[in-house]
Protein backbone atom coordinates (compact mmCIF):
# COMPACT_ATOMS: atom_id res chain seq x y z
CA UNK A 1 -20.08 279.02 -67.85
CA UNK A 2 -16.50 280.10 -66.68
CA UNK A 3 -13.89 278.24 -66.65
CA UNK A 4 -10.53 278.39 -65.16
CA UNK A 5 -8.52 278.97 -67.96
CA UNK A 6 -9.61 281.59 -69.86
CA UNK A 7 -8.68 280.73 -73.06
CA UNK A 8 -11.22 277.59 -73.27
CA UNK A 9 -14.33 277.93 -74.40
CA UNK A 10 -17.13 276.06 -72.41
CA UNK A 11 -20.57 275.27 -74.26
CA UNK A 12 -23.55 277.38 -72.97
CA UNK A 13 -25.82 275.47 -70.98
CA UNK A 14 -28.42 274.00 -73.34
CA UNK A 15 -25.98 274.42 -76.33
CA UNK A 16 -25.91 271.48 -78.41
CA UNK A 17 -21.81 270.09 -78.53
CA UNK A 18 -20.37 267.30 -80.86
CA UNK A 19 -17.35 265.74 -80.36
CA UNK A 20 -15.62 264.58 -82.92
CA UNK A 21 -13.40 262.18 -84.48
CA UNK A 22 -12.85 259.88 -81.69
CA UNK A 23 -13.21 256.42 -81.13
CA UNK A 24 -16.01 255.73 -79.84
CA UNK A 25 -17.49 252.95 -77.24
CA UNK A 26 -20.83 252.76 -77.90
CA UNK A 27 -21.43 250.01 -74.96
CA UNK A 28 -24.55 248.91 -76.76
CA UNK A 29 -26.24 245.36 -76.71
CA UNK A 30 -23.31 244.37 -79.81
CA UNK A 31 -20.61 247.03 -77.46
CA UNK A 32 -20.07 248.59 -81.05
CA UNK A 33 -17.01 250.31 -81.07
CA UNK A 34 -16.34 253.41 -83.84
CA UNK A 35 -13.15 254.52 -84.86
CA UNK A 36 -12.95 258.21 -85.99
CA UNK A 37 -16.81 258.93 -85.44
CA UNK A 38 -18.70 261.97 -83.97
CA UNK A 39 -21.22 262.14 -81.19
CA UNK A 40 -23.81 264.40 -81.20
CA UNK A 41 -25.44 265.87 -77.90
CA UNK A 42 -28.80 268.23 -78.44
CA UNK A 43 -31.31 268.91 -75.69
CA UNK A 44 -29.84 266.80 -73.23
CA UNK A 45 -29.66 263.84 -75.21
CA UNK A 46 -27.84 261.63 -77.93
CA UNK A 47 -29.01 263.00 -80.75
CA UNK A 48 -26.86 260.62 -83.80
CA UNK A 49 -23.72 258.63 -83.34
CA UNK A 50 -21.30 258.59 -86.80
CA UNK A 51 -18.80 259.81 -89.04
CA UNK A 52 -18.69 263.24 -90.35
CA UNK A 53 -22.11 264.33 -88.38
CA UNK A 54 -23.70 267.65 -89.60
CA UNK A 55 -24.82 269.50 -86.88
CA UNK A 56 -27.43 272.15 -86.32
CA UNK A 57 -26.21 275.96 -86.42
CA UNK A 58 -24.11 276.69 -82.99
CA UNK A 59 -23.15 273.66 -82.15
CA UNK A 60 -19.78 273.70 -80.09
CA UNK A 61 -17.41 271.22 -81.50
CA UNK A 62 -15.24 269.21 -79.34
CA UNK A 63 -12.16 267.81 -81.06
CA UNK A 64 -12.10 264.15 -79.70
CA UNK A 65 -9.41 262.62 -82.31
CA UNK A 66 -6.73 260.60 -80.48
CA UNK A 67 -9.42 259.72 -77.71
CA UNK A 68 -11.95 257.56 -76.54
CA UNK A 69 -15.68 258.47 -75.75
CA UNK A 70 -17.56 256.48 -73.82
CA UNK A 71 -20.81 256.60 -71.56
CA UNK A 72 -20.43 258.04 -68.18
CA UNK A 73 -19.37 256.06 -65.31
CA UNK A 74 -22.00 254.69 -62.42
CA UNK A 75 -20.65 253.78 -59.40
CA UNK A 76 -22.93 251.46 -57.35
CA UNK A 77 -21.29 252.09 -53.93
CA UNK A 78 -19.61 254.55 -52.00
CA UNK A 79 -19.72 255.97 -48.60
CA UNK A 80 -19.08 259.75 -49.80
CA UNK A 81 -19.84 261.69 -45.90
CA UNK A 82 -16.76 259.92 -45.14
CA UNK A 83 -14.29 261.72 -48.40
CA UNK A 84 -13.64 264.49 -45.93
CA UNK A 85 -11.17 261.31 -43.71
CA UNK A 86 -9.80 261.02 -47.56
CA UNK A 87 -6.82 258.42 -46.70
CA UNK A 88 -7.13 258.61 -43.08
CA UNK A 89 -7.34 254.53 -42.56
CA UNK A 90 -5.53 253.57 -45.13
CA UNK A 91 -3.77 250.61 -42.91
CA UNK A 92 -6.94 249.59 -41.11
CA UNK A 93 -8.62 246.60 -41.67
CA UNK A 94 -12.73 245.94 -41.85
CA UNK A 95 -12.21 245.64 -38.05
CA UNK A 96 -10.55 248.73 -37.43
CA UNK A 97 -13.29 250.50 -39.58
CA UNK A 98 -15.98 249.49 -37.60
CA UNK A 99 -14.07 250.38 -34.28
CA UNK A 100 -13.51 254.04 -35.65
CA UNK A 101 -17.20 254.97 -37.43
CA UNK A 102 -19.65 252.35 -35.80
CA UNK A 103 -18.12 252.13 -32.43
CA UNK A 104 -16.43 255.21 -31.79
CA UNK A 105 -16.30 258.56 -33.97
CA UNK A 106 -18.64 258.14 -36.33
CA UNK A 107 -21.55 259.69 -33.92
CA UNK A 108 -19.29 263.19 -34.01
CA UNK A 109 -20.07 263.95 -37.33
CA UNK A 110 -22.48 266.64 -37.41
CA UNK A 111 -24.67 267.59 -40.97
CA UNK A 112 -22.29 269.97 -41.67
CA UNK A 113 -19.72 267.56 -41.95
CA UNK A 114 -21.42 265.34 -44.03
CA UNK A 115 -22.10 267.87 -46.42
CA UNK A 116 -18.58 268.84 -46.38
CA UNK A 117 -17.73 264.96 -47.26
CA UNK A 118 -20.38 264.53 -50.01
CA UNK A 119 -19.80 268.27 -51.60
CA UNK A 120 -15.73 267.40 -51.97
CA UNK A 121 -16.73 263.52 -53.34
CA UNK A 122 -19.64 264.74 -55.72
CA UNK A 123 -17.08 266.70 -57.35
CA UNK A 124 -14.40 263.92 -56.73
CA UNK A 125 -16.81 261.56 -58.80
CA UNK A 126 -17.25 264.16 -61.80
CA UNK A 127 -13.54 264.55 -62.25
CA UNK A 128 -12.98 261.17 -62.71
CA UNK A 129 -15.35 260.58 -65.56
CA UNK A 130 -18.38 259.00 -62.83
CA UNK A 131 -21.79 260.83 -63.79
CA UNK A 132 -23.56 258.56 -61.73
CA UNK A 133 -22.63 257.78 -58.14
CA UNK A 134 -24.66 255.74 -55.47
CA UNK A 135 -23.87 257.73 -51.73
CA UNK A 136 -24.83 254.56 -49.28
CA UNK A 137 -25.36 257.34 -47.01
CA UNK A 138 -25.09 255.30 -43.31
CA UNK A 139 -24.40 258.15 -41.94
CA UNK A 140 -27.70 259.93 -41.31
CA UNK A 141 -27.71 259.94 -37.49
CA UNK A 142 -30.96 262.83 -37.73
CA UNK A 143 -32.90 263.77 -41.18
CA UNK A 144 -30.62 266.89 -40.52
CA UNK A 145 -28.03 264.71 -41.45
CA UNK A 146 -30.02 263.73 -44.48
CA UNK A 147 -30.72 266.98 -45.70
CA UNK A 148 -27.27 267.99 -45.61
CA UNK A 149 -25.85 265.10 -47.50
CA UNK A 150 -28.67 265.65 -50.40
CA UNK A 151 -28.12 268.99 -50.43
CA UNK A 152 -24.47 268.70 -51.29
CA UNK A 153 -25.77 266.44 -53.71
CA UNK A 154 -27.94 268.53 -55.43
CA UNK A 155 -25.16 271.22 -55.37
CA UNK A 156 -22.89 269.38 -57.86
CA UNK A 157 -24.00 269.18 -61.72
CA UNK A 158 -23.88 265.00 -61.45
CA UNK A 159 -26.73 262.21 -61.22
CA UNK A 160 -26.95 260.62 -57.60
CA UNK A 161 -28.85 258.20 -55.70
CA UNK A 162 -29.10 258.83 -52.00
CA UNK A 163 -29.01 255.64 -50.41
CA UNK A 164 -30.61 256.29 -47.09
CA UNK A 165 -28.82 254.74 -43.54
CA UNK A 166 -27.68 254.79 -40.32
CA UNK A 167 -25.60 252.65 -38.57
CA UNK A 168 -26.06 254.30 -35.36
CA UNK A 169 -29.52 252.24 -35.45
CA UNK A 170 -30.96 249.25 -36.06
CA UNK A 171 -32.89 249.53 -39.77
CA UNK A 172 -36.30 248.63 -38.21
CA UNK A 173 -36.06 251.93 -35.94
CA UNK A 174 -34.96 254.35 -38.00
CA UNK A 175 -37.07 253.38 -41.05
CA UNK A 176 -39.75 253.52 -38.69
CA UNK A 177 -39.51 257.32 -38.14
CA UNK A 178 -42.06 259.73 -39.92
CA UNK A 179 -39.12 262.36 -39.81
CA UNK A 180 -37.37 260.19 -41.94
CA UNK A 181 -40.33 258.88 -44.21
CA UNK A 182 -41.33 261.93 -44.83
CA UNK A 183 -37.75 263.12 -46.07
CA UNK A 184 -38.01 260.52 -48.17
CA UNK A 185 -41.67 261.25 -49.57
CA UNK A 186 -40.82 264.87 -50.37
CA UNK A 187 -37.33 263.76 -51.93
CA UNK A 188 -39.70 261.40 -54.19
CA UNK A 189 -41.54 264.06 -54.93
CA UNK A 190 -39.46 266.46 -56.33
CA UNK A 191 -37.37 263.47 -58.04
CA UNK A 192 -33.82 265.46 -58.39
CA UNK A 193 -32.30 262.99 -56.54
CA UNK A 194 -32.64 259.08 -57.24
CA UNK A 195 -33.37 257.06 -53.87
CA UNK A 196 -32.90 253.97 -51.95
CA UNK A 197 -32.64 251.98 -48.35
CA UNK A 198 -29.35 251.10 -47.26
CA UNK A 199 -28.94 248.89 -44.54
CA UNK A 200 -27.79 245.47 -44.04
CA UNK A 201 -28.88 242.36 -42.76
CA UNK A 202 -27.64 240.72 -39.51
CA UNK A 203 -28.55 236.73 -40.38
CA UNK A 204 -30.55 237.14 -36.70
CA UNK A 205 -33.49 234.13 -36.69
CA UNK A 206 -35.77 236.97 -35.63
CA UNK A 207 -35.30 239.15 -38.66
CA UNK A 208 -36.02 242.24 -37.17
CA UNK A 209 -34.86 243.67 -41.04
CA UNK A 210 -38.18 242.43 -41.80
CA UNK A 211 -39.89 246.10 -40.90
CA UNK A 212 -37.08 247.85 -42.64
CA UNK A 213 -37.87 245.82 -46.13
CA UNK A 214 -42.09 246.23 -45.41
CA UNK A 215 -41.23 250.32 -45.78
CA UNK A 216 -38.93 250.00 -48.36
CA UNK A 217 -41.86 248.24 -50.51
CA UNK A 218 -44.53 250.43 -49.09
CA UNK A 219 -42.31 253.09 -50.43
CA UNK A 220 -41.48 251.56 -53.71
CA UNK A 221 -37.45 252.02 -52.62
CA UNK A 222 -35.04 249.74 -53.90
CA UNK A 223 -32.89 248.16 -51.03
CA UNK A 224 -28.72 248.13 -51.01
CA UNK A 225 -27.32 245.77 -48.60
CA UNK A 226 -23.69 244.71 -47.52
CA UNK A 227 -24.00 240.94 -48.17
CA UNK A 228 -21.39 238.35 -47.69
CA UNK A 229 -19.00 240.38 -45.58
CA UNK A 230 -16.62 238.21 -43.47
CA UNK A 231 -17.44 238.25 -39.92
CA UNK A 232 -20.26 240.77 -40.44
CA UNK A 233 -22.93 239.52 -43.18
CA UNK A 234 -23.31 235.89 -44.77
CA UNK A 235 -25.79 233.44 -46.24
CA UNK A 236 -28.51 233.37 -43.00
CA UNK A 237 -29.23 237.08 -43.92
CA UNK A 238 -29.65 235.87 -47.87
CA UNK A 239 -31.45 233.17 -46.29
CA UNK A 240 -34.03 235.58 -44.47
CA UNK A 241 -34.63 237.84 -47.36
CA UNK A 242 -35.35 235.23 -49.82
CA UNK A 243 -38.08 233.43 -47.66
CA UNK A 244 -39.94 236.41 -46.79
CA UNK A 245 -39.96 237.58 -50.12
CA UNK A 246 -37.45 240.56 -50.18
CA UNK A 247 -34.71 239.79 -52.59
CA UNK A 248 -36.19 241.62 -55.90
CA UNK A 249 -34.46 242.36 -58.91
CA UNK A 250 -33.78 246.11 -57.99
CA UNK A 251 -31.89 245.20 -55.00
CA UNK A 252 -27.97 245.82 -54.64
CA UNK A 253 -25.91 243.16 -52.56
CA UNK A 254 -22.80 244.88 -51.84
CA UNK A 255 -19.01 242.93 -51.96
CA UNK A 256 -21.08 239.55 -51.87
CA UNK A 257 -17.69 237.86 -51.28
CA UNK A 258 -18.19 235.42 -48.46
CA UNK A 259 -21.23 233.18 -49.70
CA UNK A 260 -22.08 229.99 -50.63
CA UNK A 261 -23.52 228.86 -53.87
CA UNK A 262 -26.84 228.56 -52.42
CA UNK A 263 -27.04 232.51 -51.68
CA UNK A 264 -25.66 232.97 -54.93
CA UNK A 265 -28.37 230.98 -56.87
CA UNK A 266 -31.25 232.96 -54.51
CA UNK A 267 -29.84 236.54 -56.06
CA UNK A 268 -29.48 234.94 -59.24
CA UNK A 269 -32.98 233.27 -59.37
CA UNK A 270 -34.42 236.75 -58.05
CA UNK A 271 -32.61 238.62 -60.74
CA UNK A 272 -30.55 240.70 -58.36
CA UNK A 273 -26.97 242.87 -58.77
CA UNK A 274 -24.16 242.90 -57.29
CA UNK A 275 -21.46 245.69 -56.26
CA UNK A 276 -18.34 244.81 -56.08
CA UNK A 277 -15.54 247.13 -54.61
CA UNK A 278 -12.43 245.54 -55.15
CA UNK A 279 -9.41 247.49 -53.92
CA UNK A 280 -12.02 247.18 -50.74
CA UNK A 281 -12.33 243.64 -50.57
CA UNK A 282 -8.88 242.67 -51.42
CA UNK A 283 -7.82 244.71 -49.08
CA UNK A 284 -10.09 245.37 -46.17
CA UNK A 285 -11.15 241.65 -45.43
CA UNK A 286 -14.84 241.47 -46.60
CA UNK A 287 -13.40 238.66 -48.48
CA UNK A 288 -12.41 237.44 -52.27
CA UNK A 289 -13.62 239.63 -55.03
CA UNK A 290 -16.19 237.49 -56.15
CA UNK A 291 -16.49 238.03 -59.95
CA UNK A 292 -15.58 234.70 -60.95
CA UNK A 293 -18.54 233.37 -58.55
CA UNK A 294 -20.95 235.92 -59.81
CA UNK A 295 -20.00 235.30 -63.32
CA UNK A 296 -20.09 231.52 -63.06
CA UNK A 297 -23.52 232.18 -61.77
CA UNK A 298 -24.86 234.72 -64.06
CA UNK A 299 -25.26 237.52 -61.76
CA UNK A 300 -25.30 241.08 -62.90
CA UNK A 301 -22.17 243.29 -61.87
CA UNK A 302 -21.21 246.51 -60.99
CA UNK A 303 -18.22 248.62 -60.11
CA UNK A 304 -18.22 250.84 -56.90
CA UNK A 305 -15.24 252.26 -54.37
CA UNK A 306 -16.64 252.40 -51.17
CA UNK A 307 -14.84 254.85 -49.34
CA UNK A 308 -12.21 257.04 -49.65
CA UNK A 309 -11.08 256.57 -46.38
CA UNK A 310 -8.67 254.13 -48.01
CA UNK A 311 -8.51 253.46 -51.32
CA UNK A 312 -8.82 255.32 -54.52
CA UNK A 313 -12.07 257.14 -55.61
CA UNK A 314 -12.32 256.66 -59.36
CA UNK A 315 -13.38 253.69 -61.21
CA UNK A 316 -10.06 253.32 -63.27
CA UNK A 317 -8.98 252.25 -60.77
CA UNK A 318 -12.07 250.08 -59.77
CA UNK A 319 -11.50 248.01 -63.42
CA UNK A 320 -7.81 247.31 -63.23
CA UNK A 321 -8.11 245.83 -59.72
CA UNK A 322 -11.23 243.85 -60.45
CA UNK A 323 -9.07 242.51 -63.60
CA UNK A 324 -6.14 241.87 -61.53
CA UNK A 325 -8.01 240.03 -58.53
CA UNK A 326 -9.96 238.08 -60.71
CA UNK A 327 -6.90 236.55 -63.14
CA UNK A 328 -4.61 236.34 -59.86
CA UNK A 329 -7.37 233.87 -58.41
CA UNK A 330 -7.79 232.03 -61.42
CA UNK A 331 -3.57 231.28 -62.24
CA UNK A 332 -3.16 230.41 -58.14
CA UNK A 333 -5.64 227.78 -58.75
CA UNK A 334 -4.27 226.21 -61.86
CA UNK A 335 -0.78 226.31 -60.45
CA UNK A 336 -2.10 224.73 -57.44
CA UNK A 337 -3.61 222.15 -60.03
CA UNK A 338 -0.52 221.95 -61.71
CA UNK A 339 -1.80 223.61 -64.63
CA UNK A 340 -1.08 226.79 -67.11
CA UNK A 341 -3.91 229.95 -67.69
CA UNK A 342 -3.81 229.95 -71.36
CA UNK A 343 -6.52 232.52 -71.71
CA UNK A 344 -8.23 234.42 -69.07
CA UNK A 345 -11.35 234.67 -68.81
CA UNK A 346 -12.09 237.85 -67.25
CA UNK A 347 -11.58 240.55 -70.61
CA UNK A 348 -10.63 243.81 -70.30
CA UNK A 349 -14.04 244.55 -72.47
CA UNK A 350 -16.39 243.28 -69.88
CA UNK A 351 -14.95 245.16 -66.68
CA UNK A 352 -15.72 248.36 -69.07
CA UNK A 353 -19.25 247.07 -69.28
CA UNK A 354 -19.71 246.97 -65.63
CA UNK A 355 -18.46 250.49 -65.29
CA UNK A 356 -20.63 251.81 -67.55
CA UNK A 357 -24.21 249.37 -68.41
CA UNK A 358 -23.47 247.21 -65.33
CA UNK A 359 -24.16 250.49 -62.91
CA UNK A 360 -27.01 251.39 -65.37
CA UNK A 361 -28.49 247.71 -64.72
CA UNK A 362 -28.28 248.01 -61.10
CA UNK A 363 -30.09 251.00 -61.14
CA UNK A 364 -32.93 250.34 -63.29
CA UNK A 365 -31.73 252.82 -65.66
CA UNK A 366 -31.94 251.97 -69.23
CA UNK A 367 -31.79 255.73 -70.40
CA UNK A 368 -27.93 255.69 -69.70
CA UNK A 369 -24.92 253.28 -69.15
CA UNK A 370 -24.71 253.58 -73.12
CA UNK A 371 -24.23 255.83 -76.03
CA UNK A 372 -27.07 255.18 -78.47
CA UNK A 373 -29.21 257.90 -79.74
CA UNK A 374 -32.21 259.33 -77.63
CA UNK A 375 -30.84 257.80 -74.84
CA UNK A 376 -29.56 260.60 -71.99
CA UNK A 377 -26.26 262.42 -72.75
CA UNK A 378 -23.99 261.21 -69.81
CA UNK A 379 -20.43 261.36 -71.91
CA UNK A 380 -16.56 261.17 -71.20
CA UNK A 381 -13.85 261.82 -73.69
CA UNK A 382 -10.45 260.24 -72.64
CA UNK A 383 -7.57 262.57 -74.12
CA UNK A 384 -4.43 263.74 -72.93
CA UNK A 385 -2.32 264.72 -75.61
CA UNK A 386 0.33 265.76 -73.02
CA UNK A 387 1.12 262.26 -72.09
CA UNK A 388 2.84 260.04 -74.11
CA UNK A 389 0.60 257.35 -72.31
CA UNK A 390 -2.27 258.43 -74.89
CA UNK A 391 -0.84 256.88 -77.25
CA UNK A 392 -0.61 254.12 -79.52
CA UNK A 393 -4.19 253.44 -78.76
CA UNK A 394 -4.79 250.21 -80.25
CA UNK A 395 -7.50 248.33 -78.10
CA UNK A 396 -9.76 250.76 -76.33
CA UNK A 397 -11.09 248.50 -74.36
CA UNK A 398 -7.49 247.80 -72.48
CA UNK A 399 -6.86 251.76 -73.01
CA UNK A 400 -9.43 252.14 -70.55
CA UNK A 401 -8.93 249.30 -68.43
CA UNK A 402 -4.79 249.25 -67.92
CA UNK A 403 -3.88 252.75 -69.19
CA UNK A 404 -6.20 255.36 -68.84
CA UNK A 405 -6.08 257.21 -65.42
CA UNK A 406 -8.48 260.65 -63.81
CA UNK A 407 -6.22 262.62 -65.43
CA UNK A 408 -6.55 261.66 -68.41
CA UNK A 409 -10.49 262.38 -68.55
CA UNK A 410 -10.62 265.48 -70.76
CA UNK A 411 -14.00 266.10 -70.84
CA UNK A 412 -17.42 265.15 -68.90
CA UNK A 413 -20.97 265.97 -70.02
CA UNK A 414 -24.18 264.86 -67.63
CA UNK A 415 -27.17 265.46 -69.16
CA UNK A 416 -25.71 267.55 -71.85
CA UNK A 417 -24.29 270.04 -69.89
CA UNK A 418 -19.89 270.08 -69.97
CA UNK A 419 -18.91 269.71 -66.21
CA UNK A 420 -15.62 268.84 -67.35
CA UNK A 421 -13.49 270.53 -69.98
CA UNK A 422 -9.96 270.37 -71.29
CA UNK A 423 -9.19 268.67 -68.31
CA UNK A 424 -10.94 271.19 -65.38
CA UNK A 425 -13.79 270.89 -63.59
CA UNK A 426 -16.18 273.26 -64.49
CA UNK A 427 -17.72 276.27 -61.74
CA UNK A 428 -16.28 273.89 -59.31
CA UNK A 429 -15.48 276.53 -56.32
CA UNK A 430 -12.61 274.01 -54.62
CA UNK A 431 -10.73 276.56 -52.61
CA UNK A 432 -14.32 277.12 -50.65
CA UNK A 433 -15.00 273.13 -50.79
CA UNK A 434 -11.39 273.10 -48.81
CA UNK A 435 -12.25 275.30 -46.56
CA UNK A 436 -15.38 272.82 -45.76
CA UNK A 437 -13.30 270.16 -45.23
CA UNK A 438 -11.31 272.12 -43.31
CA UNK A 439 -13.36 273.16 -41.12
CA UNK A 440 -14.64 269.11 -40.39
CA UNK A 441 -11.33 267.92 -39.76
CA UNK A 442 -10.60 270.92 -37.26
CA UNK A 443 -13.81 269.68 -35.76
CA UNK A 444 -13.18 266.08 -35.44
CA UNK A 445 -9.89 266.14 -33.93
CA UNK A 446 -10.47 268.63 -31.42
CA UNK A 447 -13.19 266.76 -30.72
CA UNK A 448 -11.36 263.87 -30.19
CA UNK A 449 -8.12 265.19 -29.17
CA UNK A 450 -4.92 264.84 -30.80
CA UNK A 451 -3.36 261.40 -28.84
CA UNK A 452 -6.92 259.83 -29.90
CA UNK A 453 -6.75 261.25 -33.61
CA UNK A 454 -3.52 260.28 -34.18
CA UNK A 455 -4.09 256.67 -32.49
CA UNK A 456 -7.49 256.46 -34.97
CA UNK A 457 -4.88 255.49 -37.81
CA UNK A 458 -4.28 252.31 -36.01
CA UNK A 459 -6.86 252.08 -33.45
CA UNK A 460 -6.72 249.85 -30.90
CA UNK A 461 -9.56 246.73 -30.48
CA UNK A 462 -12.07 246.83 -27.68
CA UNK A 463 -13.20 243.87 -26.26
CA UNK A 464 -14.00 240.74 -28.25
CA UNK A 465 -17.63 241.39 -27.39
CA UNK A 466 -18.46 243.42 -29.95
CA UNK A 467 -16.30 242.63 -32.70
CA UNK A 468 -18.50 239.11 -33.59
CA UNK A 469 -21.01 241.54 -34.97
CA UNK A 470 -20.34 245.40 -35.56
CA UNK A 471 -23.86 246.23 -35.57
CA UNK A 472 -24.30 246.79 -32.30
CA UNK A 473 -27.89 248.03 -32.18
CA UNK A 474 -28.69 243.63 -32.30
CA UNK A 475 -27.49 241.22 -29.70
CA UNK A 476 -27.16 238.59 -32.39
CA UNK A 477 -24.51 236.57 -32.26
CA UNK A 478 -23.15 233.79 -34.46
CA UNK A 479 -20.19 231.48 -35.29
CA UNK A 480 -20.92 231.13 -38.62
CA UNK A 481 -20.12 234.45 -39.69
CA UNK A 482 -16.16 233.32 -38.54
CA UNK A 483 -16.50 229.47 -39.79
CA UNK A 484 -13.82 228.35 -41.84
CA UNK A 485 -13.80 227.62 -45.09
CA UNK A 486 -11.17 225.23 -45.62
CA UNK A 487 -9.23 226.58 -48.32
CA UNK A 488 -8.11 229.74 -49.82
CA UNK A 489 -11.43 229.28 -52.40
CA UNK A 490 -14.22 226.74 -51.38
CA UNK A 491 -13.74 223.88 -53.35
CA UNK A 492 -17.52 223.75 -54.97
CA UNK A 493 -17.30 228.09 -56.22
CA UNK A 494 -13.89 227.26 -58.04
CA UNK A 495 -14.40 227.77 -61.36
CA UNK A 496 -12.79 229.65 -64.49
């Protein structure tokens, strides 16, 4: 493999590589942690975990003393066609979004551009220390769209689940078309790419979803839906999919952040997940993060961006929000109570679990999300001995969570194979991925014209019509998607 600096050696493909001597978070069923051990990758696996490791003959040794391995990051959730507007809205709100890519502009991206978007975030992900990353791909107007965005997939060394959509339809049509089954089909088939159905569910008494979820089961693909998203998605659409049998323990429910106790017993009785994007929802207006709710309730949890469009694109970043939203909620209501937060609740410890196992769980993978041996080599060192952030490191569970950053993600194997190393991406052609993008922007705004590109920062609202529901491909209306809810936290989910 080359590399960019020529004075680093990078491991042969199929090479077996150790890394040793650093401390090492196992993430298992006890979350064993190992200071000063070795990991040992052979064949694409983990071959033995411990101090002092003897290796086989031609092993390439890693030094990992002074930093933390861990299990590759999953992320459960994120729009990648739409990396190539990287920052673009950062001052919209959920409204605005809609406007720009349901409404608007979201039609004028061509395949092209969508592989441009999910080439530049595929490598995005792997820099960061995510080896997994969902792409809720909504943007598949045409299965020439589709192909694209896999393709850029499958041109990046990391693991990826296409999440099929299009919000440019309603779910039952699209679904529907044997252009787009058979994408899917063949993309089962060849199983290089992991798959599901992403599209979300209106709360309309008809349930026209309903043909959308009968394929998805023919089809044995899980489902990832937007659920509990203020003004958008709420508890009728739970509602719907748990009487006609479609909430299954495979299925995703996105932000979740604006429902009842009710829908949160339904995913919790059907053994769902949830995603939850917090710089998005505490920013955006999908609603509260929800971890305390999903905790109280028992509910699985995973860690996921959304877009890049606004926030951040690394899961870092993803942890220390979730931690922050989560103990801001819980002193505001003890102060409002009168009271003192002696101990929080939410640890440091766990928001690393749903980084890591959480994403695993979510995805029915139990071959990764952990580093145990014969389980599939998906490993990040965390090392920067040029930054006098590195160290003391003293818990590695708030290293990760408070101090760690994407720089400071040294190395990256997926599979077994170094895609990272000493701190650069490995064969990762980036001047010709910014060409891509470069072209795509070009593209869009003379497409749109430079008054209406530069207005799409802060665009302005059509009519009230259309902003009770953004899914505009369903007449379905209804108030309780806007009903208040009395207080800044519904009296009856307040909990620690």
């Amino acid at each position: 493999m080359s590399h960019p600096d020529a004075d680093v050696a990078v491991p042969a493909a199929g090479q077996p590589v150790v890394l040793r001597g650093g401390t090492v978070l196992t993430m298992d069923d006890a979350h064993t942690v190992l200071p000063s051990a070795d990991v040992l990758v052979v064949d694409g696996r983990i071959a033995a975990i411990g101090p002092q490791l003897e290796v086989p003959e031609g092993t390439a040794e890693i030094d990992a003393s002074g930093g933390i391995v861990m299990p590759g990051m999953i992320d459960t959730h994120r729009h990648m066609w739409q990396t190539a507007m990287r920052g673009y809205g950062a001052d919209w709100t959920l409204t605005q979004y809609f406007v720009w890519y349901y409404l608007e502009h979201g039609r004028s991206f061509r395949p092209e551009d969508v592989h441009a978007g999910n080439l530049l975030s595929a490598w995005d992900a792997l820099e960061a220390g995510v080896t997994t990353t969902v792409d809720w791909s909504h943007g598949l107007q045409s299965v020439d769209h589709a192909e694209a965005a896999a393709d850029a997939l499958l041109a990046v060394p990391g693991r990826f689940v296409l999440a099929y959509g299009n919000i440019q339809a309603g779910p039952w049509e699209w679904t529907a078309d044997p252009a787009v089954q058979s994408f899917l089909r063949r993309r089962q088939d060849e199983g290089r790419l992991g798959l599901q159905l992403a599209f979300d569910v209106t709360g309309d008494p008809a349930f026209p979803e309903k043909a959308a979820f009968e394929v998805a089961r023919e089809m044995g693909l899980p489902v990832t839906t937007h659920a509990g998203v203020w003004g958008a998605t709420n508890d009728e659409g739970i509602r719907l999919m748990h009487e006609h049998g479609f909430m299954a323990p495979e299925t995703v429910y996105v932000h979740a952040a604006t429902l009842s106790t009710d829908s949160y017993h339904r995913i919790a009785a059907t053994g769902g997940s949830v995603s939850v994007s917090t710089e998005s929802e505490q920013s955006a207006g999908q609603g509260y993060p929800p971890t305390w709710q999903v905790r109280r309730h028992g509910i699985p949890v995973s860690l996921s961006m959304d877009t890049s469009v606004w926030w951040s694109s690394d899961l870092f970043a993803a942890m220390r929000a979730t931690l922050g939203a989560d103990r801001s909620r819980e002193h505001l209501e003890a102060h409002a109570a009168g009271q003192t937060v002696t101990q929080v609740h939410l640890r440091a410890e766990q928001v690393v679990d749903w980084a890591t196992r959480g994403g695993a769980r979510a995805l029915g993978r139990d071959d990764i999300g952990s580093l145990e041996p014969g389980k599939r080599a998906d490993v990040v060192l965390v090392k920067n001995d040029h930054s006098p952030v590195s160290f003391p490191l003293l818990n590695p569970y708030g290293h990760i969570a408070f101090q760690a950053q994407r720089g400071d993600v040294h190395t990256v194997l997926v599979d077994g194979r170094v895609v990272k190393s000493a701190h650069r991406l490995v064969d990762a052609d980036l001047p010709a991925v910014r060409r891509t993008l470069e072209a795509t922007v070009e593209h869009l705004r003379s497409t749109m014209g430079e008054e209406i590109w530069a207005q799409g920062m802060n665009p302005e609202l059509p009519g009230e019509e259309v902003l009770d529901n953004p899914y505009t491909y369903t007449e379905y209306r209804s108030a309780t998607t806007h009903g208040a809810r009395g207080s800044v936290f519904d009296a009856e989910d307040v909990a620690g």
